[in-house]
Protein backbone atom coordinates (compact mmCIF):
# COMPACT_ATOMS: atom_id res chain seq x y z
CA UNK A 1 -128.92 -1.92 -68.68
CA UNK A 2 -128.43 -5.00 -70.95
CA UNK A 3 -124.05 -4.43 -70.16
CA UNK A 4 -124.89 -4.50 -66.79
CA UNK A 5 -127.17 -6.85 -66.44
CA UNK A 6 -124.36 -9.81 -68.51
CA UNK A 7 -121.47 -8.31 -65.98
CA UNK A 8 -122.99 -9.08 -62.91
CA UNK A 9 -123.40 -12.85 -63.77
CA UNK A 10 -119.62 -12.80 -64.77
CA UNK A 11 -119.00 -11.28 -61.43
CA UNK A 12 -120.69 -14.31 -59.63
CA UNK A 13 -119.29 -16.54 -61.24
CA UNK A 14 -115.62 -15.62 -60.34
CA UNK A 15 -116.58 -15.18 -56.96
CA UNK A 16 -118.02 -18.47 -56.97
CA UNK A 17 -114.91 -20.00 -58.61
CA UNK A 18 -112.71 -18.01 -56.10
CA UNK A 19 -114.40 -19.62 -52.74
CA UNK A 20 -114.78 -23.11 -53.88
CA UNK A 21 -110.83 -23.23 -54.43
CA UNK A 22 -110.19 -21.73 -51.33
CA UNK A 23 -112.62 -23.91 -49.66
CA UNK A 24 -110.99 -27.25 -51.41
CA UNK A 25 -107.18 -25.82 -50.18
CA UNK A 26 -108.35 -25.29 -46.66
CA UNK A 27 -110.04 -28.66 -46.47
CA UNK A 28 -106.75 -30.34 -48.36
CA UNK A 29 -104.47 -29.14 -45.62
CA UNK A 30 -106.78 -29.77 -42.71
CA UNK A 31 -106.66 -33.27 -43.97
CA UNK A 32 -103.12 -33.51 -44.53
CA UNK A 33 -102.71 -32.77 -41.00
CA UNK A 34 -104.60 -35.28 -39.17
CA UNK A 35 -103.24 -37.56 -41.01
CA UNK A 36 -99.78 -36.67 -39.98
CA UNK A 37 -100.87 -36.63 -36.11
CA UNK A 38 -102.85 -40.38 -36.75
CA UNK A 39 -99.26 -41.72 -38.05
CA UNK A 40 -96.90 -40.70 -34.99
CA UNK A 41 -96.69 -43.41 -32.36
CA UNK A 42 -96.43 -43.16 -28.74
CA UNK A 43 -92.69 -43.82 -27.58
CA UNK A 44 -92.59 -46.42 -24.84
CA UNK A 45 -90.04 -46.05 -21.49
CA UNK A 46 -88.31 -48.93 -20.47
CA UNK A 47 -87.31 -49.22 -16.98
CA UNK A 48 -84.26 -51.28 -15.44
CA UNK A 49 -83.79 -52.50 -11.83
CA UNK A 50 -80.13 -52.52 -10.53
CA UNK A 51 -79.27 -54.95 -7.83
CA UNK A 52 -76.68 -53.15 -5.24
CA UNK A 53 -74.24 -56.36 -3.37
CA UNK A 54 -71.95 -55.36 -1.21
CA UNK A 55 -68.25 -56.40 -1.74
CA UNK A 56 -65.86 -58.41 0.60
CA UNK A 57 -63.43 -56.28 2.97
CA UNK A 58 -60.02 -56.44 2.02
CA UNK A 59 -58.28 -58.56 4.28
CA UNK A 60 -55.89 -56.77 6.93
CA UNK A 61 -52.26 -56.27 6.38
CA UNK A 62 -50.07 -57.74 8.92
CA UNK A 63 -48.30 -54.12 10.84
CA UNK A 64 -44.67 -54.02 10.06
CA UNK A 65 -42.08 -55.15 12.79
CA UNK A 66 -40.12 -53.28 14.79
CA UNK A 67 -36.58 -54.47 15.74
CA UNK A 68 -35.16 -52.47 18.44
CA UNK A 69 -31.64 -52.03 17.97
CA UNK A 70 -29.36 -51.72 20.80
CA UNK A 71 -27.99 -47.84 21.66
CA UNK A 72 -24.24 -48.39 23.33
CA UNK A 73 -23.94 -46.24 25.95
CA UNK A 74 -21.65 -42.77 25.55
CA UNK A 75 -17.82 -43.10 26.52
CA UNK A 76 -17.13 -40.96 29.60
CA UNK A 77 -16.00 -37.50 28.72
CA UNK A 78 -11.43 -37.14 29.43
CA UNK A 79 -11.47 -35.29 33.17
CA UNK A 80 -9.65 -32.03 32.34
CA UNK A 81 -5.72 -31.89 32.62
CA UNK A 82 -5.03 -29.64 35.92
CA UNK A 83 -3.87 -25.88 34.88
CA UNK A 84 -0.79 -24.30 36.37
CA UNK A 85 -1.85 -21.96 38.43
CA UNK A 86 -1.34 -18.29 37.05
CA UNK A 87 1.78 -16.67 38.34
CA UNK A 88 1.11 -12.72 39.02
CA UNK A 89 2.20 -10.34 36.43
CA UNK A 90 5.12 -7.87 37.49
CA UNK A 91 3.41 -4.39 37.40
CA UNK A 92 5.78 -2.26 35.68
CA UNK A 93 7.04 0.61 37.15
CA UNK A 94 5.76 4.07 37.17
CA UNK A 95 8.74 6.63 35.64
CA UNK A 96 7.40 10.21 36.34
CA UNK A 97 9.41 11.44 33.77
CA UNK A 98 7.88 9.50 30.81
CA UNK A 99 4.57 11.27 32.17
CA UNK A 100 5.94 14.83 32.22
CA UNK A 101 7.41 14.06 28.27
CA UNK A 102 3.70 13.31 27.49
CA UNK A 103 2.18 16.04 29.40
CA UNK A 104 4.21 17.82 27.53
CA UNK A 105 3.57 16.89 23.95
CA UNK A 106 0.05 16.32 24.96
CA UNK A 107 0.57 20.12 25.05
CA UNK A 108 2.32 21.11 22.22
CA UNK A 109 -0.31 19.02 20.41
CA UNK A 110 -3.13 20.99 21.98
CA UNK A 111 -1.24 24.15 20.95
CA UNK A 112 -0.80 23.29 17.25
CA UNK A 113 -4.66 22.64 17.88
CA UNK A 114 -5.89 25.60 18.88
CA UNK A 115 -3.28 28.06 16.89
CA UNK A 116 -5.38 29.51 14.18
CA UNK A 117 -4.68 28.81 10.61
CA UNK A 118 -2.64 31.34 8.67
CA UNK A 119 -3.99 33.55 6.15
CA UNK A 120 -2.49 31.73 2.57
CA UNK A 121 -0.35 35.32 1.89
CA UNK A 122 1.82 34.13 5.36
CA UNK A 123 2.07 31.38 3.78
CA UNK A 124 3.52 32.54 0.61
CA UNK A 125 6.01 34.64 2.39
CA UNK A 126 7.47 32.53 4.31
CA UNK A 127 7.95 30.48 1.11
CA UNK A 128 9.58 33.53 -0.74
CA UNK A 129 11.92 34.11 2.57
CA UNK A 130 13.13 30.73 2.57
CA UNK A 131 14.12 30.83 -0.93
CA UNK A 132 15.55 34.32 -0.67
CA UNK A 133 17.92 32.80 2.07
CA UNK A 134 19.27 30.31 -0.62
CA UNK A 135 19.45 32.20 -3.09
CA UNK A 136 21.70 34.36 -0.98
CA UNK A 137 23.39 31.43 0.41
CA UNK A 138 24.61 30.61 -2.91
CA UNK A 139 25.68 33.67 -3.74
CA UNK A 140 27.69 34.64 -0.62
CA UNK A 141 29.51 31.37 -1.77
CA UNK A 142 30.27 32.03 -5.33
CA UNK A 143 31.74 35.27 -3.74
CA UNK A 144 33.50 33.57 -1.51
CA UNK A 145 35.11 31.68 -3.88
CA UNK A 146 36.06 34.91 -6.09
CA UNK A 147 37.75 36.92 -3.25
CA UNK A 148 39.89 33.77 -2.10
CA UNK A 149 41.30 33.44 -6.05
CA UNK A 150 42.97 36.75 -5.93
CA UNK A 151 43.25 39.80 -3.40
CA UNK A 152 43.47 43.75 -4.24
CA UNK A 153 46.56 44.91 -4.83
CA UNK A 154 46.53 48.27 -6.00
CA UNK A 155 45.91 52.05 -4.71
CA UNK A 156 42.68 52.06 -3.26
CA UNK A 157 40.72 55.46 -5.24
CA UNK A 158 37.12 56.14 -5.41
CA UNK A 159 34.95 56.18 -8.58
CA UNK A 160 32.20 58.60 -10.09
CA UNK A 161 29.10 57.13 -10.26
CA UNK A 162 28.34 55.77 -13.46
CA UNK A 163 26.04 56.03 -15.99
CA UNK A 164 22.14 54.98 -15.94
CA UNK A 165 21.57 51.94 -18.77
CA UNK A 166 18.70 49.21 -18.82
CA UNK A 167 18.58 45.60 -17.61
CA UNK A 168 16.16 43.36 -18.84
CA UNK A 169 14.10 41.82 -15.42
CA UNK A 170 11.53 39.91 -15.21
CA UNK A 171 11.14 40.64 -11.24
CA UNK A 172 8.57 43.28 -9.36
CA UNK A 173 11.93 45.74 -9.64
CA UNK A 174 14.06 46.64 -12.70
CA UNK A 175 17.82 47.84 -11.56
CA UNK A 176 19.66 50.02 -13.95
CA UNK A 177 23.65 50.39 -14.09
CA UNK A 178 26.50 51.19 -16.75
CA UNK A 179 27.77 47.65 -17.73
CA UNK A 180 30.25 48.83 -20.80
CA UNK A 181 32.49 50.77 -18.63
CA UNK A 182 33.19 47.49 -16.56
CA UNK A 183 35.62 44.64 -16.53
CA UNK A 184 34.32 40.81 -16.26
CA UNK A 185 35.03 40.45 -13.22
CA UNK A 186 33.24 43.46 -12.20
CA UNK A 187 29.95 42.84 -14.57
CA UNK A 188 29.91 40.12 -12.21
CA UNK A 189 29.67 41.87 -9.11
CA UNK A 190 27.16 44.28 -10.34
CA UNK A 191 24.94 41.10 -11.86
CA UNK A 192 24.80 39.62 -8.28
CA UNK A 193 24.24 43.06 -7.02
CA UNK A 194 21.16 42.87 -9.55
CA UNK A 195 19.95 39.65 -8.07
CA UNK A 196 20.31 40.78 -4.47
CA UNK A 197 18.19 43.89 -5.22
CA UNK A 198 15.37 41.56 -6.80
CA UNK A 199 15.38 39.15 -4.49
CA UNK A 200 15.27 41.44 -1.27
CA UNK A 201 13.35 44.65 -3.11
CA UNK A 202 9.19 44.92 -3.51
CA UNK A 203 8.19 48.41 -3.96
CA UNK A 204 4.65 49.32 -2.05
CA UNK A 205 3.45 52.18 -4.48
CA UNK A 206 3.66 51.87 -8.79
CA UNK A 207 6.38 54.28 -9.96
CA UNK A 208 10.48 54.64 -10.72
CA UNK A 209 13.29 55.45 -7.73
CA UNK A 210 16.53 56.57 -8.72
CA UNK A 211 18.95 56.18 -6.33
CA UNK A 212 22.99 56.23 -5.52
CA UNK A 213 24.01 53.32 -3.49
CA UNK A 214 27.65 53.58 -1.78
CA UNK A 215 29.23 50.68 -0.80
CA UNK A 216 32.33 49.46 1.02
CA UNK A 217 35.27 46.86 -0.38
CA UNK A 218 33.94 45.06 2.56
CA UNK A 219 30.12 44.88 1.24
CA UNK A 220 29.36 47.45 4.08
CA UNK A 221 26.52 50.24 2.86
CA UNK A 222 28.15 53.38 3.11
CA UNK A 223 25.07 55.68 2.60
CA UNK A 224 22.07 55.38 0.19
CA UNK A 225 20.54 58.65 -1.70
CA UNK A 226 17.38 59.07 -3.64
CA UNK A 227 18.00 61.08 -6.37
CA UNK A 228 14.44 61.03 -7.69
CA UNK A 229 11.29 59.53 -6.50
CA UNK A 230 7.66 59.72 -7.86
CA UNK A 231 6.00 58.55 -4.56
CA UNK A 232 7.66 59.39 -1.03
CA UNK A 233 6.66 55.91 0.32
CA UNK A 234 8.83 54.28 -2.35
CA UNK A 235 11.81 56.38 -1.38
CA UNK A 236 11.57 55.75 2.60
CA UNK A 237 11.18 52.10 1.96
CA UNK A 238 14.30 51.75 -0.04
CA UNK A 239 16.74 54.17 1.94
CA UNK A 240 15.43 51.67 5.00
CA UNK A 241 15.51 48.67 3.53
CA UNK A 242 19.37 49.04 2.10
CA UNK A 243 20.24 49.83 5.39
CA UNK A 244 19.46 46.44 6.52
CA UNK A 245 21.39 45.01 3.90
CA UNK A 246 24.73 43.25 3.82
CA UNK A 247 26.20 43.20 0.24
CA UNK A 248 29.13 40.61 -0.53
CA UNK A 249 32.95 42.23 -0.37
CA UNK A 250 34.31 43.01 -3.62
CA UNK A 251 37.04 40.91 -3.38
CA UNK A 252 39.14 40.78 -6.87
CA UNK A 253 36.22 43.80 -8.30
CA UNK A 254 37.41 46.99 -8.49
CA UNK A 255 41.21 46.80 -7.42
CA UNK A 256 41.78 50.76 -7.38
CA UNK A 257 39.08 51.88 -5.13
CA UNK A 258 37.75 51.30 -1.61
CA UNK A 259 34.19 52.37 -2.15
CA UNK A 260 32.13 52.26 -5.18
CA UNK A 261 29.08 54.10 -5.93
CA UNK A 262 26.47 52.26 -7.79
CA UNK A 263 23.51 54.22 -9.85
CA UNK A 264 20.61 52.44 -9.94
CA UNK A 265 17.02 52.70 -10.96
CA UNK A 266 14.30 50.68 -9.40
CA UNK A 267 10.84 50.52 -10.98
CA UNK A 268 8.02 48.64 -10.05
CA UNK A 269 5.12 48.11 -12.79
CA UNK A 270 2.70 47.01 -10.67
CA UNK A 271 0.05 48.79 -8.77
CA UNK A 272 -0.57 47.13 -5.40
């Protein structure tokens, strides 16, 4: 009782010592403050009066002059010279016949018109016909030449038929004859006998014809035989188409006879 009885004085007296200090701070800045609100003086407005004049007009410019300059009048326009009068133009004369050449070629032109084109394989043969014909041309002249040199002058007897051997070709048809038997001048004849035959010759089927081709001193075909033939078409093509054919006259080749008999072999290696 005594320890409780000291504490609670101690207590009271802290509390004590705790309000007056917080009493004295409040009171210090309460009076701190009106102090600070005494001290600030009122701010005084001042007011100014501005006095509005008016100011003085500009005096007027004086308007520019205007001197009117004098226009001279336009100088009358140069009457036109007077024109000849137009003499008549000479109507030419109307020649009928110039019309019917113009008709005319006015027709031929609408012909070539409407013709249809050819197919290009026309085209091509009439190509390989034309150069055919020269090729021929030039070889009835070299022959030409040859029989005029020198004439036959010996017993005209006929030959066997000779031997089957190979020329190289580089045409559709290969011709085959005996070469080794033969003079110069007759190699010769049996070369351009070669070229004729590729020239002129285009088998329609793929195989070999062996044939025996008779022939006059005059290039005349005396008779054609086939002597083997793998396709029948082949065969009838070349008896008729040697027919038709006009071989160059032998001229100085083969003096002794008046009819040779060639044996040839015609081969075609392609397959149309």
């Amino acid at each position: 009782m005594n320890i409780e009885n000291r504490a609670l004085p101690a207590q009271w007296y802290i509390r004590a010592f705790v309000f007056t200090l917080h009493s004295i701070l409040i009171l210090f800045i309460w009076l701190g403050g009106h102090q600070t609100l005494t001290k600030q003086t009122p701010q005084r407005l001042s007011v100014r009066t501005v006095s509005l004049t008016p100011r003085s007009p500009a005096p007027p410019q004086p308007a520019p002059t205007i001197v009117a300059e004098a226009v001279p009048d336009p100088a009358p326009a140069p009457a036109p010279a007077p024109q000849p009068a137009p003499q008549p133009t000479p109507q030419p004369k109307k020649i009928e016949i110039k019309k019917t050449v113009a008709t005319k070629q006015q027709k031929k032109v609408e012909v070539k018109q409407k013709a249809p084109d050819k197919p290009a394989a026309k085209a091509v043969d009439h190509k390989q016909s034309a150069l055919i014909a020269d090729a021929l041309a030039s070889l009835d002249k070299s022959a030409a030449l040859q029989n005029k040199r020198a004439a036959p002058s010996k017993a005209q007897q006929t030959r066997a038929p000779t031997a089957v051997a190979t020329l190289s070709t580089e045409s559709h048809v290969s011709v085959e004859e005996d070469t080794a038997s033969l003079s110069p001048q007759e190699r010769t004849y049996v070369d351009e006998l070669v070229q004729r035959l590729k020239l002129q010759l285009k088998l329609p089927e793929y195989g070999e014809v062996e044939i025996q081709l008779t022939l006059s001193r005059l290039g005349k075909v005396i008779s054609v035989v086939c002597a083997k033939s793998k396709a029948t078409k082949n065969s009838k093509y070349v008896e008729k188409k040697l027919k038709e054919m006009h071989f160059p006259p032998f001229g100085t080749h083969f003096p002794d006879v008046q009819e040779h008999t060639f044996r040839l072999q015609l081969k075609s290696d392609f397959n149309y």
